[in-house]
N, C-alpha and C. Protein backbone atom coordinates (compact mmCIF):
# COMPACT_ATOMS: atom_id res chain seq x y z
N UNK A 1 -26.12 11.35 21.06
CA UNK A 1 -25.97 12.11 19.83
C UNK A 1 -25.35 11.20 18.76
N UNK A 2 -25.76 11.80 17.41
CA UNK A 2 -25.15 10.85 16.15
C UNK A 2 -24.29 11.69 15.89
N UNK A 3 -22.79 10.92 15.72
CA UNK A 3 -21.51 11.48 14.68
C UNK A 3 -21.32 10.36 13.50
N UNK A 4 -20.94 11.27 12.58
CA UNK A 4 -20.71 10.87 11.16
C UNK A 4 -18.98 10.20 11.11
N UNK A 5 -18.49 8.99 10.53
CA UNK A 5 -17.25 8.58 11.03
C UNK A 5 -17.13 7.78 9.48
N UNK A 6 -15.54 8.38 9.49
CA UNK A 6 -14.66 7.72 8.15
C UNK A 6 -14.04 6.51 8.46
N UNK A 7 -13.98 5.18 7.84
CA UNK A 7 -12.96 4.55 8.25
C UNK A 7 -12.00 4.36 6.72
N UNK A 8 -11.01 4.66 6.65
CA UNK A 8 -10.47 4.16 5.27
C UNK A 8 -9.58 2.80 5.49
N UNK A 9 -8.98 1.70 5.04
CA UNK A 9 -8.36 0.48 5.34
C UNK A 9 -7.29 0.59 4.12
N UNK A 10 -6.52 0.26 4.30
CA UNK A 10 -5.15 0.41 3.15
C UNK A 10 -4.45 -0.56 3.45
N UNK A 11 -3.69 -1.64 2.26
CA UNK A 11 -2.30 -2.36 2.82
C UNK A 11 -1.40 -1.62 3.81
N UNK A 12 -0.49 -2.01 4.56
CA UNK A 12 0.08 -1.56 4.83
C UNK A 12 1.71 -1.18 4.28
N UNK A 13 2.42 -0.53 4.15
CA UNK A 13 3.67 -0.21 3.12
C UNK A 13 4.84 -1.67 3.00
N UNK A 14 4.39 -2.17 2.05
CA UNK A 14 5.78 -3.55 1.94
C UNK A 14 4.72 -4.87 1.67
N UNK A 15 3.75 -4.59 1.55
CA UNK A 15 2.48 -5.32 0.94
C UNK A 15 2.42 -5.39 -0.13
N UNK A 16 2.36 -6.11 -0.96
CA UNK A 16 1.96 -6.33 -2.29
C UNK A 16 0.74 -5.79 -2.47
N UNK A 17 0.11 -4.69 -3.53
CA UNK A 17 -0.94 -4.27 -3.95
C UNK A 17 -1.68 -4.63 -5.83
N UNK A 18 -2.02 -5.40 -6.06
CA UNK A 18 -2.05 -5.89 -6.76
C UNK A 18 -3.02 -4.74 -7.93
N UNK A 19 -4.15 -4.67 -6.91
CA UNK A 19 -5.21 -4.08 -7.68
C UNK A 19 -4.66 -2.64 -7.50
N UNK A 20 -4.15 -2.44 -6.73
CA UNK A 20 -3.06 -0.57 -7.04
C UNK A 20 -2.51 -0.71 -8.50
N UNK A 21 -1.88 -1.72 -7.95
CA UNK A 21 -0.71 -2.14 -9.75
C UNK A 21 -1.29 -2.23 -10.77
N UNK A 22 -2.50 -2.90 -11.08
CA UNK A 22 -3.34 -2.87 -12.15
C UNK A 22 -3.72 -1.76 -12.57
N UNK A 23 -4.12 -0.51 -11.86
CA UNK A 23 -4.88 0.51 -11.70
C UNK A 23 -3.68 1.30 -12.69
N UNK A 24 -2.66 1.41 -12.01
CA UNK A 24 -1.33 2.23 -12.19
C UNK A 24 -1.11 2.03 -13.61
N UNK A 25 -1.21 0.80 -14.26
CA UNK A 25 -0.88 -0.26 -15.57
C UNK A 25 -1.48 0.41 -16.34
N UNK A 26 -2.88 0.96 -16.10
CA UNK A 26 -4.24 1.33 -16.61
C UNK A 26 -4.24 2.90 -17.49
N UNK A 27 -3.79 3.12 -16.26
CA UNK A 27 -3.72 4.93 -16.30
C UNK A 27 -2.87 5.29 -17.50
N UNK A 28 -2.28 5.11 -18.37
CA UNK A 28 -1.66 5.84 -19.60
C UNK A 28 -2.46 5.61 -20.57
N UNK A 29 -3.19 4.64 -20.83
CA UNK A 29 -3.94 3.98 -21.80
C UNK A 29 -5.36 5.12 -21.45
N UNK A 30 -5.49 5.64 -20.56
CA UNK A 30 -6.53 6.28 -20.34
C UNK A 30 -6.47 7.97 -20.45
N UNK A 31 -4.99 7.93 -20.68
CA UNK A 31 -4.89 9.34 -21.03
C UNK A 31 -4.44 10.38 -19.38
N UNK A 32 -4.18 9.43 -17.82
CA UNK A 32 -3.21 10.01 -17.15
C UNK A 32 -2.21 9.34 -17.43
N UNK A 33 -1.19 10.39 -17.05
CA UNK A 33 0.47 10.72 -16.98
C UNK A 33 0.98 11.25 -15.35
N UNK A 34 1.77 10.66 -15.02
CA UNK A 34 2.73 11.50 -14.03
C UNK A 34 2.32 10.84 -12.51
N UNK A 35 1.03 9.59 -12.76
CA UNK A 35 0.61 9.45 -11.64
C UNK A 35 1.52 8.08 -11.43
N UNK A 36 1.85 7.87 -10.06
CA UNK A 36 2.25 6.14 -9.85
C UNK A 36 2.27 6.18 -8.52
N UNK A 37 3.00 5.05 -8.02
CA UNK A 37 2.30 4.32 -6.40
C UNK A 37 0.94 4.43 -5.86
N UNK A 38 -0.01 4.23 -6.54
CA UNK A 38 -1.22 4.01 -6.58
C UNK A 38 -1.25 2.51 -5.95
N UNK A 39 -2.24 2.63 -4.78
CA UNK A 39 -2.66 1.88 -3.57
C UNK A 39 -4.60 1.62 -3.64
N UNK A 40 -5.18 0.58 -3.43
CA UNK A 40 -6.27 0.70 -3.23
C UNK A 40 -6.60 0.21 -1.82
N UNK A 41 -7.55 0.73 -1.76
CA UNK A 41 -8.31 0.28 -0.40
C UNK A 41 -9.76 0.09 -0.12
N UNK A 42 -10.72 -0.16 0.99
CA UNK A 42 -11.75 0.04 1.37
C UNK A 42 -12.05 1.41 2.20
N UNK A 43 -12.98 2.04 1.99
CA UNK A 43 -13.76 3.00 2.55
C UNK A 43 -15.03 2.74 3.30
N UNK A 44 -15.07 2.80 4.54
CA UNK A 44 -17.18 3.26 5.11
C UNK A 44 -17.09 4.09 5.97
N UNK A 45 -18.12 4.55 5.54
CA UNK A 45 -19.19 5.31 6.75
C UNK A 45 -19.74 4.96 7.56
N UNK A 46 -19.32 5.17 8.69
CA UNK A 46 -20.55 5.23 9.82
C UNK A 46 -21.34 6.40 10.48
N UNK A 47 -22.51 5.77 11.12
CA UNK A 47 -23.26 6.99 11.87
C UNK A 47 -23.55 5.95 13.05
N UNK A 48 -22.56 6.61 14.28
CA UNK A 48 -22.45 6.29 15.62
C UNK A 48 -23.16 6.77 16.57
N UNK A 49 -23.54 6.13 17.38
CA UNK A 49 -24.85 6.89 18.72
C UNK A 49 -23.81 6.91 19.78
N UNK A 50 -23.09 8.04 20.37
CA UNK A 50 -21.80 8.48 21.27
C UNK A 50 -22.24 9.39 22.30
N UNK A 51 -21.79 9.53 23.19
CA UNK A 51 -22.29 10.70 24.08
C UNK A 51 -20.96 11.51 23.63
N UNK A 52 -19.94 12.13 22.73
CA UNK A 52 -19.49 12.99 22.69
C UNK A 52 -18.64 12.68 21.04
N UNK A 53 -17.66 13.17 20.73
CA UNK A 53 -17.14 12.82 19.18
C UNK A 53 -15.73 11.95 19.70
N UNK A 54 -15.50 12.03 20.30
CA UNK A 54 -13.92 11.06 20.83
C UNK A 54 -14.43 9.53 21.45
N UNK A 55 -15.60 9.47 21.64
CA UNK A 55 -16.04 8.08 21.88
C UNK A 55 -16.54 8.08 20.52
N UNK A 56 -17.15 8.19 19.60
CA UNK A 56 -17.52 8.11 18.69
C UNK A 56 -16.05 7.19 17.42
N UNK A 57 -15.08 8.14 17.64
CA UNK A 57 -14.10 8.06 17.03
C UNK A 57 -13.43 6.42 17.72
N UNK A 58 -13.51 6.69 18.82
CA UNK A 58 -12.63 5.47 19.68
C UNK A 58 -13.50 3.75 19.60
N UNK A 59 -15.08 4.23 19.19
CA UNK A 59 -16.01 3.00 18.94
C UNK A 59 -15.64 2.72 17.16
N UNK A 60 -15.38 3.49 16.41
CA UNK A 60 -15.10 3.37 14.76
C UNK A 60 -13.49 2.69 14.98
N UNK A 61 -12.52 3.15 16.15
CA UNK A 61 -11.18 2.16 16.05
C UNK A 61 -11.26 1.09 15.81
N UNK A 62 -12.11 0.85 17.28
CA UNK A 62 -12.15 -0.97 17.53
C UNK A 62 -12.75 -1.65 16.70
N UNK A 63 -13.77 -0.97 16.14
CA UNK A 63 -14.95 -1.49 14.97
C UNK A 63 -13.67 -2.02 13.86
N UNK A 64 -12.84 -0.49 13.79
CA UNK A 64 -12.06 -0.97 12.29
C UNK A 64 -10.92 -2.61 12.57
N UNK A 65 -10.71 -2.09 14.06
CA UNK A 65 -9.11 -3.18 14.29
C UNK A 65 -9.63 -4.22 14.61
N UNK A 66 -11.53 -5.14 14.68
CA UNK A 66 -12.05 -5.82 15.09
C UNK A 66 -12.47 -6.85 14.01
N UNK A 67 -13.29 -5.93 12.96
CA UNK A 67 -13.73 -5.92 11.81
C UNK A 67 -13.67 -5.73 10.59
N UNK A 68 -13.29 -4.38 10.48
CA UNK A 68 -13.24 -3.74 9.13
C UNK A 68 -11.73 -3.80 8.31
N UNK A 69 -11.17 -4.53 9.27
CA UNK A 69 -9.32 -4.43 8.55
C UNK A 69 -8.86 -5.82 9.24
N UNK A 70 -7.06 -6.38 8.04
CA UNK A 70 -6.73 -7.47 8.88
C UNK A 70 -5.56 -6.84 9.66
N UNK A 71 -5.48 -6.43 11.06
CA UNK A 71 -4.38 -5.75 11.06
C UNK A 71 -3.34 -6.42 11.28
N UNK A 72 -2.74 -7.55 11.05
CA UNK A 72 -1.24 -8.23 10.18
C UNK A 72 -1.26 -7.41 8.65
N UNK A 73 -1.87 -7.11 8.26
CA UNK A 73 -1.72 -6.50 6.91
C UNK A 73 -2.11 -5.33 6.32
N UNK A 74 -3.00 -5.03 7.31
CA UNK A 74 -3.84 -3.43 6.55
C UNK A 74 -3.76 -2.37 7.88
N UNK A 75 -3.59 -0.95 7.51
CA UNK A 75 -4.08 -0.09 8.80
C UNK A 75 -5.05 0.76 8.27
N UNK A 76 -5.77 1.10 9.17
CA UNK A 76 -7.23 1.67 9.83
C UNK A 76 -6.94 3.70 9.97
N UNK A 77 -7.25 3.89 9.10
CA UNK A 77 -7.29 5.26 9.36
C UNK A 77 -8.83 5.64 9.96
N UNK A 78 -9.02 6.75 11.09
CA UNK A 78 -10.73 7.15 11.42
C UNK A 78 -10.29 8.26 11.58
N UNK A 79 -11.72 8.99 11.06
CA UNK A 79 -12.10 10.78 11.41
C UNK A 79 -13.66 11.03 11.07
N UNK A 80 -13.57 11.86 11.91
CA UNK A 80 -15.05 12.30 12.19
C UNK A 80 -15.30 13.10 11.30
N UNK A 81 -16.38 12.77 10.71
CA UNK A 81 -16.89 13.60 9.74
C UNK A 81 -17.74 15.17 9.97
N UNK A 82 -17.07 16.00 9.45
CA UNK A 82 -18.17 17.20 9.87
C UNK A 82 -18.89 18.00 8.97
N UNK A 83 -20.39 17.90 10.21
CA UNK A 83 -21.30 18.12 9.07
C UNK A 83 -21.68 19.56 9.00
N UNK A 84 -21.92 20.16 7.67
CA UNK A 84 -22.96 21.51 8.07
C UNK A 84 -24.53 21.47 8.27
């Protein structure tokens, strides 16, 4: 079976975020207020071939802590996406 899978990647807290900071810099000039600690990150999608949704989820970990993130510096959030 195919499951649908989030990975999001973020610095981790005590990281310098540079392009957060820029973003943050940005935002009054653009007409928000009230927003700050603004963080950026990477986002993907996957569509996994799993025999159930917890292998699905557990193949998007390793993918993220393998691949998709440096983990000295970033953590790996995953969730399964659900579809209607």
């Amino acid at each position: 079976m195919n499951y649908s899978v989030a990975v999001s990647v973020t610095l981790r807290a005590g990281i310098a975020d540079p392009e957060g900071a820029t973003i943050e810099r940005a935002l009054p000039a653009l007409g928000f207020s009230g927003i700050s600690d603004v963080r950026a990150g990477k986002s993907f999608t996957l569509r996994i071939e799993a025999d159930d949704p917890s292998e699905a989820v557990m193949i998007a970990r390793s993918l993220a802590e393998r691949l998709l993130s440096n983990p000295v510096m970033e953590d790996a959030a995953v969730r399964l996406i659900e579809e209607v």
